[in-house]
PDB file of N, CA and C in Angstrom:
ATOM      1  N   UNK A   1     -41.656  25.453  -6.195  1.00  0.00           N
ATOM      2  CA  UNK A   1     -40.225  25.628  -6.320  1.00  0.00           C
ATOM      3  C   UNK A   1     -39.639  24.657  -7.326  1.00  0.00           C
ATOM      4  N   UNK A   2     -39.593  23.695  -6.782  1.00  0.00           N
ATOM      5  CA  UNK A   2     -39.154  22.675  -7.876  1.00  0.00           C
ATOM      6  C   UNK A   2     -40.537  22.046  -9.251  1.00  0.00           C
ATOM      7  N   UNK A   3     -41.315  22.618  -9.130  1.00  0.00           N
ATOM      8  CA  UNK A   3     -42.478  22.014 -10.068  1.00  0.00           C
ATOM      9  C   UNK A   3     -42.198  22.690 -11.447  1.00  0.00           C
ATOM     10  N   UNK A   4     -41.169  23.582 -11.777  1.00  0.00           N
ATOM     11  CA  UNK A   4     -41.149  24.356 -13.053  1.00  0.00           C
ATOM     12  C   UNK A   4     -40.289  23.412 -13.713  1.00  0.00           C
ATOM     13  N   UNK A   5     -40.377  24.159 -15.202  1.00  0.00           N
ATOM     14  CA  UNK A   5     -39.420  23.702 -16.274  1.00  0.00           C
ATOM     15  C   UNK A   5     -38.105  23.355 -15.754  1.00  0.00           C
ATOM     16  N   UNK A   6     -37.000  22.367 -16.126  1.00  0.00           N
ATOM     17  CA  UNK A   6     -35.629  22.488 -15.838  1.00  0.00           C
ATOM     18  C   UNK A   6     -35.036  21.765 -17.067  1.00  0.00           C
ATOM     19  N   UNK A   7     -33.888  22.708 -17.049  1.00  0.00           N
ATOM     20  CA  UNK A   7     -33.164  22.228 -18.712  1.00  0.00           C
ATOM     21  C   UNK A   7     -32.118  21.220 -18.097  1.00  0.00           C
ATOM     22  N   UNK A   8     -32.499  20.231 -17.530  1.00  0.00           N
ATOM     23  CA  UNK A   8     -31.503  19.275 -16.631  1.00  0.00           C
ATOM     24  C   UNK A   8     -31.892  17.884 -17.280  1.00  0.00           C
ATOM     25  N   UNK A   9     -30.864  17.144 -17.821  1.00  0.00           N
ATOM     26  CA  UNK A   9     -31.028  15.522 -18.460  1.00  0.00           C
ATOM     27  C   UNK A   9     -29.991  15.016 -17.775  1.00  0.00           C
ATOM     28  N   UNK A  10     -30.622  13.580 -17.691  1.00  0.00           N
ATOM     29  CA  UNK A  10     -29.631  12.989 -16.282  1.00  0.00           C
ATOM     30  C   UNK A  10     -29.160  12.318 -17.140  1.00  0.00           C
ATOM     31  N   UNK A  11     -27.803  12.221 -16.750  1.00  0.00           N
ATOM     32  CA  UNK A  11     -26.418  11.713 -16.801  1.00  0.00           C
ATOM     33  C   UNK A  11     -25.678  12.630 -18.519  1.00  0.00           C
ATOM     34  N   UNK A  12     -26.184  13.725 -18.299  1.00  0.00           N
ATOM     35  CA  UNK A  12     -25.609  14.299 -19.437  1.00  0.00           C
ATOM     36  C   UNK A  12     -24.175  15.255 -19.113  1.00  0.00           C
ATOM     37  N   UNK A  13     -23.996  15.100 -17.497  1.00  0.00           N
ATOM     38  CA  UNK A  13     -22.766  16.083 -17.158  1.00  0.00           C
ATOM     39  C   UNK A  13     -21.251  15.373 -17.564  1.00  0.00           C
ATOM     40  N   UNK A  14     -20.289  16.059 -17.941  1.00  0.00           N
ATOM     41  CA  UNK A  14     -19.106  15.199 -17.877  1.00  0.00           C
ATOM     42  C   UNK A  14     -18.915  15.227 -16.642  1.00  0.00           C
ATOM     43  N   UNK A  15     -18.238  13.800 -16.193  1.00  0.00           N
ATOM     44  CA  UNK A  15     -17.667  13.575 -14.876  1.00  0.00           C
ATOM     45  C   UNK A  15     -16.169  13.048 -14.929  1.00  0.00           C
ATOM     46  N   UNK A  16     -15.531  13.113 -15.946  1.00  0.00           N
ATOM     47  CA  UNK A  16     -14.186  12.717 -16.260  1.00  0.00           C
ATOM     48  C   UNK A  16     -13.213  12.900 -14.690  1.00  0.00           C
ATOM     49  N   UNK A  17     -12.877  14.179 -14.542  1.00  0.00           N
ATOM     50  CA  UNK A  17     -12.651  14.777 -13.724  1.00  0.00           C
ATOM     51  C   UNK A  17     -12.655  14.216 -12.312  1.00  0.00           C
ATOM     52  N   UNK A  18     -14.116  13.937 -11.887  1.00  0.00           N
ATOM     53  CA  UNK A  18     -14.552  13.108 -10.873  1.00  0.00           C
ATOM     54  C   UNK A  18     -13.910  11.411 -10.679  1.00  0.00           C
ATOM     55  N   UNK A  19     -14.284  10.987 -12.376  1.00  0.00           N
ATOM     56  CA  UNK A  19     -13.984   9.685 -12.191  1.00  0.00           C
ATOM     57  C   UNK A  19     -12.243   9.524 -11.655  1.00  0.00           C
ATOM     58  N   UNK A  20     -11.240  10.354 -12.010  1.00  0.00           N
ATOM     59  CA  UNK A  20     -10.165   9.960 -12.245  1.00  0.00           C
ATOM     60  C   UNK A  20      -9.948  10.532 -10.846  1.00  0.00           C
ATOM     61  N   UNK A  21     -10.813  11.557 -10.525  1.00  0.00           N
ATOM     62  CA  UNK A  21      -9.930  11.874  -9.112  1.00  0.00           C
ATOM     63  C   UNK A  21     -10.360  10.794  -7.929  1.00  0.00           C
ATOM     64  N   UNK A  22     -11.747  10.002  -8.106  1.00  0.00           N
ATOM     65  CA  UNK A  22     -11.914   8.386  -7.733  1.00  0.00           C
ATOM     66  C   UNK A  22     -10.982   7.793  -7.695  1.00  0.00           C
ATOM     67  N   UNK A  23     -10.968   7.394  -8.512  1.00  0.00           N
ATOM     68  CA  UNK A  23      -9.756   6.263  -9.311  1.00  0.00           C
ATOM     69  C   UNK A  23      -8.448   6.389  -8.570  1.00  0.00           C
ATOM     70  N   UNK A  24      -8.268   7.842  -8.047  1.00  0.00           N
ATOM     71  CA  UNK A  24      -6.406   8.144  -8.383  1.00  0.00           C
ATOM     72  C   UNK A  24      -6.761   7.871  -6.202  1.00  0.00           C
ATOM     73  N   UNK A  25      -7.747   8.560  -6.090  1.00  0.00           N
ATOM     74  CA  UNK A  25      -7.547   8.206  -3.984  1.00  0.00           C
ATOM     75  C   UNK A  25      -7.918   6.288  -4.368  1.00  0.00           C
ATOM     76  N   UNK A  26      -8.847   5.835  -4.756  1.00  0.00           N
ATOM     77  CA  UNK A  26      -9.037   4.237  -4.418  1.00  0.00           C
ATOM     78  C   UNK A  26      -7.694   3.823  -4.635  1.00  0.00           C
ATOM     79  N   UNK A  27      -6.510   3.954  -5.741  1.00  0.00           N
ATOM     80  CA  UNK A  27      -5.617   3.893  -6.014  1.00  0.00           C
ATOM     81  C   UNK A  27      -4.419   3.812  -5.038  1.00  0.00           C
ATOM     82  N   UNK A  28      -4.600   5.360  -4.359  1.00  0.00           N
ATOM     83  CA  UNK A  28      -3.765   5.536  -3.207  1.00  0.00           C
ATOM     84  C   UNK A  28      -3.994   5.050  -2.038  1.00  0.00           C
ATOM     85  N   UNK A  29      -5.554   4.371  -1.437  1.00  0.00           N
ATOM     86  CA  UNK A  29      -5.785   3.907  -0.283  1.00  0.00           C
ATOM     87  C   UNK A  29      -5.427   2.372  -0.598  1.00  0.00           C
ATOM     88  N   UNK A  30      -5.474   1.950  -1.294  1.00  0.00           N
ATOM     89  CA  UNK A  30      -4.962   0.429  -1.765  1.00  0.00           C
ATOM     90  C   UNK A  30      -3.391  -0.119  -1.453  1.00  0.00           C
ATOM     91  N   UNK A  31      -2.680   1.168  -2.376  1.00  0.00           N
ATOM     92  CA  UNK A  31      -1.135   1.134  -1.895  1.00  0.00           C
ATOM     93  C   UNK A  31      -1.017   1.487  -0.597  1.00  0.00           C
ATOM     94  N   UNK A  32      -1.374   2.346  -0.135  1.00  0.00           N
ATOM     95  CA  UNK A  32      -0.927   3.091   1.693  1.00  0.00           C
ATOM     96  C   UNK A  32      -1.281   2.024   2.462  1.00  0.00           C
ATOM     97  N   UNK A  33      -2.684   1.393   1.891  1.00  0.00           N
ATOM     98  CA  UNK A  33      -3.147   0.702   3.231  1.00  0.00           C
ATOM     99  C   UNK A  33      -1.669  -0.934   2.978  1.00  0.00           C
ATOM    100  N   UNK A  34      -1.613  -1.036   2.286  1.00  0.00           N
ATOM    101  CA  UNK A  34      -0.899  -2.477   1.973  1.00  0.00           C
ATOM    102  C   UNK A  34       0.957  -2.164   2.774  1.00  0.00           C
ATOM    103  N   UNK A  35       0.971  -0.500   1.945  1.00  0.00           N
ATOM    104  CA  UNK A  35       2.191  -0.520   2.649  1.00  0.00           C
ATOM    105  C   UNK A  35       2.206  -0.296   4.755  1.00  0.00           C
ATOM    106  N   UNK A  36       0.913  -0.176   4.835  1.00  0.00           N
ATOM    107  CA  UNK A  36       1.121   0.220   6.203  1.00  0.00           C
ATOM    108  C   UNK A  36       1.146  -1.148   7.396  1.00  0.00           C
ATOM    109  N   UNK A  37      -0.071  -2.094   5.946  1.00  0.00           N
ATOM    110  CA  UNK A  37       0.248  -3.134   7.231  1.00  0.00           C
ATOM    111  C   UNK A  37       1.917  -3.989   7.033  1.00  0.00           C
ATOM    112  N   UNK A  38       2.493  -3.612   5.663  1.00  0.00           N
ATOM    113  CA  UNK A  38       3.658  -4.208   6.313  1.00  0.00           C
ATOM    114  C   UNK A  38       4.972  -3.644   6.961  1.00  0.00           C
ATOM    115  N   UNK A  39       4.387  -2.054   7.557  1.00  0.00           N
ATOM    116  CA  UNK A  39       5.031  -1.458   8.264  1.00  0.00           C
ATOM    117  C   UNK A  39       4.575  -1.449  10.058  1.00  0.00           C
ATOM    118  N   UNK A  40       3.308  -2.021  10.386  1.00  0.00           N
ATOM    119  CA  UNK A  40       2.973  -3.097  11.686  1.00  0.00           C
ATOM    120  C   UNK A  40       3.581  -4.423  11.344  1.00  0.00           C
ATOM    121  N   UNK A  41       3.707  -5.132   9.786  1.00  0.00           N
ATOM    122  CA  UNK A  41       3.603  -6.415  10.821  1.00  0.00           C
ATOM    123  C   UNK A  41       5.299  -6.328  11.137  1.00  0.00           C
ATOM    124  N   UNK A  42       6.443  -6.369  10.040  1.00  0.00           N
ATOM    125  CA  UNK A  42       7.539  -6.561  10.470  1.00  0.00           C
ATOM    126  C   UNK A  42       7.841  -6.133  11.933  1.00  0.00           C
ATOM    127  N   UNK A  43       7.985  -4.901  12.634  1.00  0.00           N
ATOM    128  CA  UNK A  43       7.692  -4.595  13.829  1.00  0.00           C
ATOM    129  C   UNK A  43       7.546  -5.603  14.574  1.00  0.00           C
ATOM    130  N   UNK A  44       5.625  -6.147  14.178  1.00  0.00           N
ATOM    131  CA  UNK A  44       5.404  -7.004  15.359  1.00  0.00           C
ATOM    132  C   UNK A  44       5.649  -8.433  15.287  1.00  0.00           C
ATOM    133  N   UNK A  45       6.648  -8.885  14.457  1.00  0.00           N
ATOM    134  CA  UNK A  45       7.517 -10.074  13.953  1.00  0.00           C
ATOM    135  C   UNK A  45       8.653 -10.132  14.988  1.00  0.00           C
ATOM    136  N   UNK A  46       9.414  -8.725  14.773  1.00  0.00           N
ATOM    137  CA  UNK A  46      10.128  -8.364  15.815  1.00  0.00           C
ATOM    138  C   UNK A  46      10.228  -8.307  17.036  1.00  0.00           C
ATOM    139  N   UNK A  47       9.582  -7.396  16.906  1.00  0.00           N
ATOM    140  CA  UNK A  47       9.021  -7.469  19.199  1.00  0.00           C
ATOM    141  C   UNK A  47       8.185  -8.072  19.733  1.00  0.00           C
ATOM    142  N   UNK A  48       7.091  -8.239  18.790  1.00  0.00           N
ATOM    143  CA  UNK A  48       6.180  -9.252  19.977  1.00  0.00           C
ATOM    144  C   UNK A  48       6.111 -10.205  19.490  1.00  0.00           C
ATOM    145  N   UNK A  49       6.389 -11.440  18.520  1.00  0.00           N
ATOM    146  CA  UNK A  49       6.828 -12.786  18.252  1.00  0.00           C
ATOM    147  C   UNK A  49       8.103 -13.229  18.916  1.00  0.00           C
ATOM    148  N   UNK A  50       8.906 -11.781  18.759  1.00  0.00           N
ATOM    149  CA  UNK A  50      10.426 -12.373  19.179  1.00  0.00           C
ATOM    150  C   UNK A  50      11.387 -13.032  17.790  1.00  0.00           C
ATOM    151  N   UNK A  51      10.916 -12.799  16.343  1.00  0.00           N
ATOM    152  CA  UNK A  51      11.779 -13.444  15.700  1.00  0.00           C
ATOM    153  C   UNK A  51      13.154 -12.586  15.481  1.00  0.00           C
ATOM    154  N   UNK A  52      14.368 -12.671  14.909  1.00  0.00           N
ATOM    155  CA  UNK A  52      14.930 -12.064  14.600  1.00  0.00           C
ATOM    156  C   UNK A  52      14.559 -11.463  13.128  1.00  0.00           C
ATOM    157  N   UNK A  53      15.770 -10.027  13.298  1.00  0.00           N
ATOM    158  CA  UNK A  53      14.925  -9.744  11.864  1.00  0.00           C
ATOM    159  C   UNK A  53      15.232  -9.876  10.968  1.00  0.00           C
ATOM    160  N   UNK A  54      16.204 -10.851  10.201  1.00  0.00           N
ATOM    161  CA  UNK A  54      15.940 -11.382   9.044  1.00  0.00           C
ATOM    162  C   UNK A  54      15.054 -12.338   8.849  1.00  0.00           C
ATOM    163  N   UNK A  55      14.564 -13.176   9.268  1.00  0.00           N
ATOM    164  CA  UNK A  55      13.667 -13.721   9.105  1.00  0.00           C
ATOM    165  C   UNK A  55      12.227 -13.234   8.740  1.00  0.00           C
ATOM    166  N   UNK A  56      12.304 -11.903   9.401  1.00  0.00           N
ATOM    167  CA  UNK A  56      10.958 -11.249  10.279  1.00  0.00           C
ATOM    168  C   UNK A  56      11.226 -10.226   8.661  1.00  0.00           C
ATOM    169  N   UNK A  57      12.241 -10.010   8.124  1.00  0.00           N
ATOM    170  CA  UNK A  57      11.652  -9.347   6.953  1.00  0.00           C
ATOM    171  C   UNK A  57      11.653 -10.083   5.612  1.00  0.00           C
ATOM    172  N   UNK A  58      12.183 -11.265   5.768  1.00  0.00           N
ATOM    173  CA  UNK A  58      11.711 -12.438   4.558  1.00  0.00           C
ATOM    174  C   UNK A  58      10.203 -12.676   4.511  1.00  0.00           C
ATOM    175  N   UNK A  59       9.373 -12.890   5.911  1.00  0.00           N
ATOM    176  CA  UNK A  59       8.539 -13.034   6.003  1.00  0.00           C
ATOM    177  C   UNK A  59       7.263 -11.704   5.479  1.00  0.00           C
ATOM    178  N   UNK A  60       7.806 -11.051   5.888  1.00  0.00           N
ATOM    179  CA  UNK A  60       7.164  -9.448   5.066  1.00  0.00           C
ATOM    180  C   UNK A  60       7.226  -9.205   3.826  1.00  0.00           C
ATOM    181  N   UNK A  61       8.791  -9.198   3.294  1.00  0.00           N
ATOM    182  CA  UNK A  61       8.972  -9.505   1.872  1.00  0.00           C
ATOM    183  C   UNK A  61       7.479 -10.778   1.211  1.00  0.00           C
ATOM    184  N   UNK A  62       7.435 -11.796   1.534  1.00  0.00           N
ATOM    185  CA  UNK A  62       6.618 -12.453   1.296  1.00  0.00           C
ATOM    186  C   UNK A  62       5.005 -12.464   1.248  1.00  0.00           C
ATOM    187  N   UNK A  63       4.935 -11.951   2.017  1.00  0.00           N
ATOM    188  CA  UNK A  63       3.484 -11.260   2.713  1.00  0.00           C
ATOM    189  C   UNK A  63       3.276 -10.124   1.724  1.00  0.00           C
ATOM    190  N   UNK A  64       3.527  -9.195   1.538  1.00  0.00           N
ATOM    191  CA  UNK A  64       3.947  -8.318   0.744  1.00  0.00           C
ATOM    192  C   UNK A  64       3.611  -8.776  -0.747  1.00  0.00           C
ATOM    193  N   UNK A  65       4.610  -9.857  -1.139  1.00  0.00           N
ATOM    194  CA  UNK A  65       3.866 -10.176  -2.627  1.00  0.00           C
ATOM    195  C   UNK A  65       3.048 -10.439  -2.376  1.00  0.00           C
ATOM    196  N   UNK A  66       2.525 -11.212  -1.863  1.00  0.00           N
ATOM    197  CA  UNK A  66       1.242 -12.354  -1.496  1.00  0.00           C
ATOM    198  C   UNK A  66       0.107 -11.078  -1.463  1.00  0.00           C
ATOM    199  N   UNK A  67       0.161 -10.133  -1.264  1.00  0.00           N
ATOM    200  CA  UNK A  67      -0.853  -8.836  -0.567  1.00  0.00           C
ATOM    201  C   UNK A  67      -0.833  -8.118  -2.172  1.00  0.00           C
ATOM    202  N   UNK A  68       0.515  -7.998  -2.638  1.00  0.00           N
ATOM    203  CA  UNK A  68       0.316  -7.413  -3.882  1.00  0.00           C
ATOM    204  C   UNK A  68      -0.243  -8.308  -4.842  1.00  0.00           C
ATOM    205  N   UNK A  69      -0.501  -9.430  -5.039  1.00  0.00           N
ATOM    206  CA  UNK A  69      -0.910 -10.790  -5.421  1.00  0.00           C
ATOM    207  C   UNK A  69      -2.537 -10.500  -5.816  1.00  0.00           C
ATOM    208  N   UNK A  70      -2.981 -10.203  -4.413  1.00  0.00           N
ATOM    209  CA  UNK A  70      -4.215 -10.320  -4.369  1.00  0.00           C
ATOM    210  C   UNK A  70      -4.809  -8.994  -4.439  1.00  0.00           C
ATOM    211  N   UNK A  71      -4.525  -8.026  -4.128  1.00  0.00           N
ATOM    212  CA  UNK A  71      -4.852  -6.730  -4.721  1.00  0.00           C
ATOM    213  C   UNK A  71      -4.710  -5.975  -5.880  1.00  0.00           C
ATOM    214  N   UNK A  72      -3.882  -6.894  -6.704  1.00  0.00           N
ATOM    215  CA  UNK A  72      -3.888  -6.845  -8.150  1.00  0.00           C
ATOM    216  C   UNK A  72      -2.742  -5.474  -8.219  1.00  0.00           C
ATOM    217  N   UNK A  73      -1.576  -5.252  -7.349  1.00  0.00           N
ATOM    218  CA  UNK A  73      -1.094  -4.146  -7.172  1.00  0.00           C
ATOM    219  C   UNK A  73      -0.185  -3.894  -8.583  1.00  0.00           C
ATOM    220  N   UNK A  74       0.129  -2.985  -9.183  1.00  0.00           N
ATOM    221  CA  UNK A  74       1.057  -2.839 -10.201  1.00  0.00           C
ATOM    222  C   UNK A  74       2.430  -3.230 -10.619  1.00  0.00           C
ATOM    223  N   UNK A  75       3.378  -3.147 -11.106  1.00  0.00           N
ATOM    224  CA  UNK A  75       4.860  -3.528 -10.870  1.00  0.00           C
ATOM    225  C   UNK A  75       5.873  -2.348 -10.346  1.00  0.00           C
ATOM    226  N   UNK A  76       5.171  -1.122  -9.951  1.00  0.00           N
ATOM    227  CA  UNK A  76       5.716  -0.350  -9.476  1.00  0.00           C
ATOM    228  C   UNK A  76       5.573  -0.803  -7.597  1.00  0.00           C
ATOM    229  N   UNK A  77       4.487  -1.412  -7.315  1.00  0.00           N
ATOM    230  CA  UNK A  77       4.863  -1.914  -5.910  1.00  0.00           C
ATOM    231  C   UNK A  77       5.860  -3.207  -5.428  1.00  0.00           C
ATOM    232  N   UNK A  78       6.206  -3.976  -6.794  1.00  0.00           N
ATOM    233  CA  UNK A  78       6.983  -4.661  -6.004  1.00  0.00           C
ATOM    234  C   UNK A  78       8.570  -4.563  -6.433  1.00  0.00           C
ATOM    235  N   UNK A  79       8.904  -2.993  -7.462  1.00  0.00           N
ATOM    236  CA  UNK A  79      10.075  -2.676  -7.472  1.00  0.00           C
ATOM    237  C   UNK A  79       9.974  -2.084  -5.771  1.00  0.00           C
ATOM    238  N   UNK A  80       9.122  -1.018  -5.690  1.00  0.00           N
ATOM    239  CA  UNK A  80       8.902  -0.460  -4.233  1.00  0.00           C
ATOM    240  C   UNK A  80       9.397  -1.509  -2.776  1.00  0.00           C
ATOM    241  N   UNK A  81       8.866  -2.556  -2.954  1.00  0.00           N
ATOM    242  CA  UNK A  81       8.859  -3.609  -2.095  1.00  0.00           C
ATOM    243  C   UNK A  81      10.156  -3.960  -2.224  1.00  0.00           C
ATOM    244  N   UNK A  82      10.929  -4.334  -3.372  1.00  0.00           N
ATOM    245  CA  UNK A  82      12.211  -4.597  -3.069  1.00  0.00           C
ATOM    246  C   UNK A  82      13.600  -4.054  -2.294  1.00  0.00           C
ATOM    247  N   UNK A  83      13.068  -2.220  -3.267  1.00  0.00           N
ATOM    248  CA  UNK A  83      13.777  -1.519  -2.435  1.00  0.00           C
ATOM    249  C   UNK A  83      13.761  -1.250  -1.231  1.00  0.00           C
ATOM    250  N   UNK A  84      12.404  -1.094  -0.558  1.00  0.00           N
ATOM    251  CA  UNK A  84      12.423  -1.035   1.191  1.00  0.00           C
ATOM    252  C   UNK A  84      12.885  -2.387   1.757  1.00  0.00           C
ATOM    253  N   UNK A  85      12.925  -3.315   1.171  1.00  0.00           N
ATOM    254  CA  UNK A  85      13.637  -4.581   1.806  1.00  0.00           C
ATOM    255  C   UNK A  85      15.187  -4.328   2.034  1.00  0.00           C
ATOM    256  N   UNK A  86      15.558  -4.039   0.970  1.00  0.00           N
ATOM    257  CA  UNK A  86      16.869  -3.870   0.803  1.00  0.00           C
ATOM    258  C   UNK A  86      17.534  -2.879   1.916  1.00  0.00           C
ATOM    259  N   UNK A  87      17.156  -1.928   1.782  1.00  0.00           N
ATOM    260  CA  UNK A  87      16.835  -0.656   3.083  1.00  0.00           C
ATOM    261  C   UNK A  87      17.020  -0.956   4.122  1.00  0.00           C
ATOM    262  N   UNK A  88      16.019  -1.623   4.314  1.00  0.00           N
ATOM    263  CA  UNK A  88      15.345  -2.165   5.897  1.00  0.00           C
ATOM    264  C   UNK A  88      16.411  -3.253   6.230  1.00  0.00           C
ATOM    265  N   UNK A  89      17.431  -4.064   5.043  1.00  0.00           N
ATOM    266  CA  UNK A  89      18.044  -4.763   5.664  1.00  0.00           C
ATOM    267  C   UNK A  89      19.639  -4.879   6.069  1.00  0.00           C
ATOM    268  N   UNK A  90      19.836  -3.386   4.800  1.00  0.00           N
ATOM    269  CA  UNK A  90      21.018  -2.786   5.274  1.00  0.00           C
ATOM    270  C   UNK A  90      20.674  -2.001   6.727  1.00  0.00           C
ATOM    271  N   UNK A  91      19.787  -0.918   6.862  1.00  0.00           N
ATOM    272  CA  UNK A  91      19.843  -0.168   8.276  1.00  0.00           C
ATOM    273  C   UNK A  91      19.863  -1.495   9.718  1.00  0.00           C
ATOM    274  N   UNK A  92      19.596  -2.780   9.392  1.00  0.00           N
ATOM    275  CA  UNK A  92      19.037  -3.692  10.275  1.00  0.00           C
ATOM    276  C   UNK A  92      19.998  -4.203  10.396  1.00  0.00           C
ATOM    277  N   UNK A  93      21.059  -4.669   9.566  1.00  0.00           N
ATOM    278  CA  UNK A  93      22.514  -5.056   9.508  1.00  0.00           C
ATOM    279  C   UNK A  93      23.204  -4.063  10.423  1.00  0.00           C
ATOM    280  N   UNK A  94      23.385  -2.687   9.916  1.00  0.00           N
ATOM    281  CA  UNK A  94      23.937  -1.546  10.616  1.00  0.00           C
ATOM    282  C   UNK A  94      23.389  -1.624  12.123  1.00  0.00           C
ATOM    283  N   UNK A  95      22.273  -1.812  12.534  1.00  0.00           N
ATOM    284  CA  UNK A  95      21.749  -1.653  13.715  1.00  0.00           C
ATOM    285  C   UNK A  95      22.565  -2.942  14.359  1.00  0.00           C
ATOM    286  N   UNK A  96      22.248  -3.948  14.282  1.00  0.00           N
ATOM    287  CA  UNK A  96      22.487  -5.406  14.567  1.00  0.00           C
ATOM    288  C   UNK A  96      24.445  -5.033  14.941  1.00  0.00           C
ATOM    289  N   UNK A  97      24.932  -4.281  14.250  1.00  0.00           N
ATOM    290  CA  UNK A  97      26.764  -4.546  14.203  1.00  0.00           C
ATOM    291  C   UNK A  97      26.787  -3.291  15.377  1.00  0.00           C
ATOM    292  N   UNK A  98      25.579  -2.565  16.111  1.00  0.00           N
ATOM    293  CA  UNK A  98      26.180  -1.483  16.744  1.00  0.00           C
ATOM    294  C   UNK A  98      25.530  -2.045  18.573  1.00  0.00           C
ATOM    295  N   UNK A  99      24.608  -3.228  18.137  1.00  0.00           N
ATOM    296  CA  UNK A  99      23.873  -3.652  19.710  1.00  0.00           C
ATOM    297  C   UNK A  99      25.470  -4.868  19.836  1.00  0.00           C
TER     298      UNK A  99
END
């Protein structure tokens, strides 16, 4: 079966295609995973430390660069990062003026 002729040379296929669709999920599991843990930790800054939450999202804000720091993340994550701060601290204001 396999003992015949084959017109097959290795590494002669393009893999362009492949590489970039690599590239583009490692890409996306890098950002998701970074944004997810700082969508546990603030949370658990909150409720199970007990801090209040400005503090509890300075500290995320921070964490956050520090995470984009070291994962070499782009400058599109820490426009991203700013704006969910900002977000998170108007709805948290709003929340805070209605308890």
């Amino acid at each position: 079966m396999a003992g015949g002729h084959s017109d097959y040379t290795r590494g002669a296929m393009e893999i362009d295609a492949q590489s970039g669709a690599f590239s583009g999920f490692m890409s996306g599991t890098k950002y998701g995973g970074a944004l997810i843990a700082l969508v546990v930790l603030m949370p658990t800054l909150v409720f199970a430390v007990g801090m209040h939450w400005f503090p509890a999202l300075i500290a995320t804000f921070i964490f956050g660069v520090v995470l984009g720091l070291a994962l070499k993340l782009k400058g599109g994550w820490y426009v991203s990062l700013v704006g969910l701060s900002i977000l998170t601290a108007f709805a948290s204001f709003l929340l805070s003026l209605l308890a």
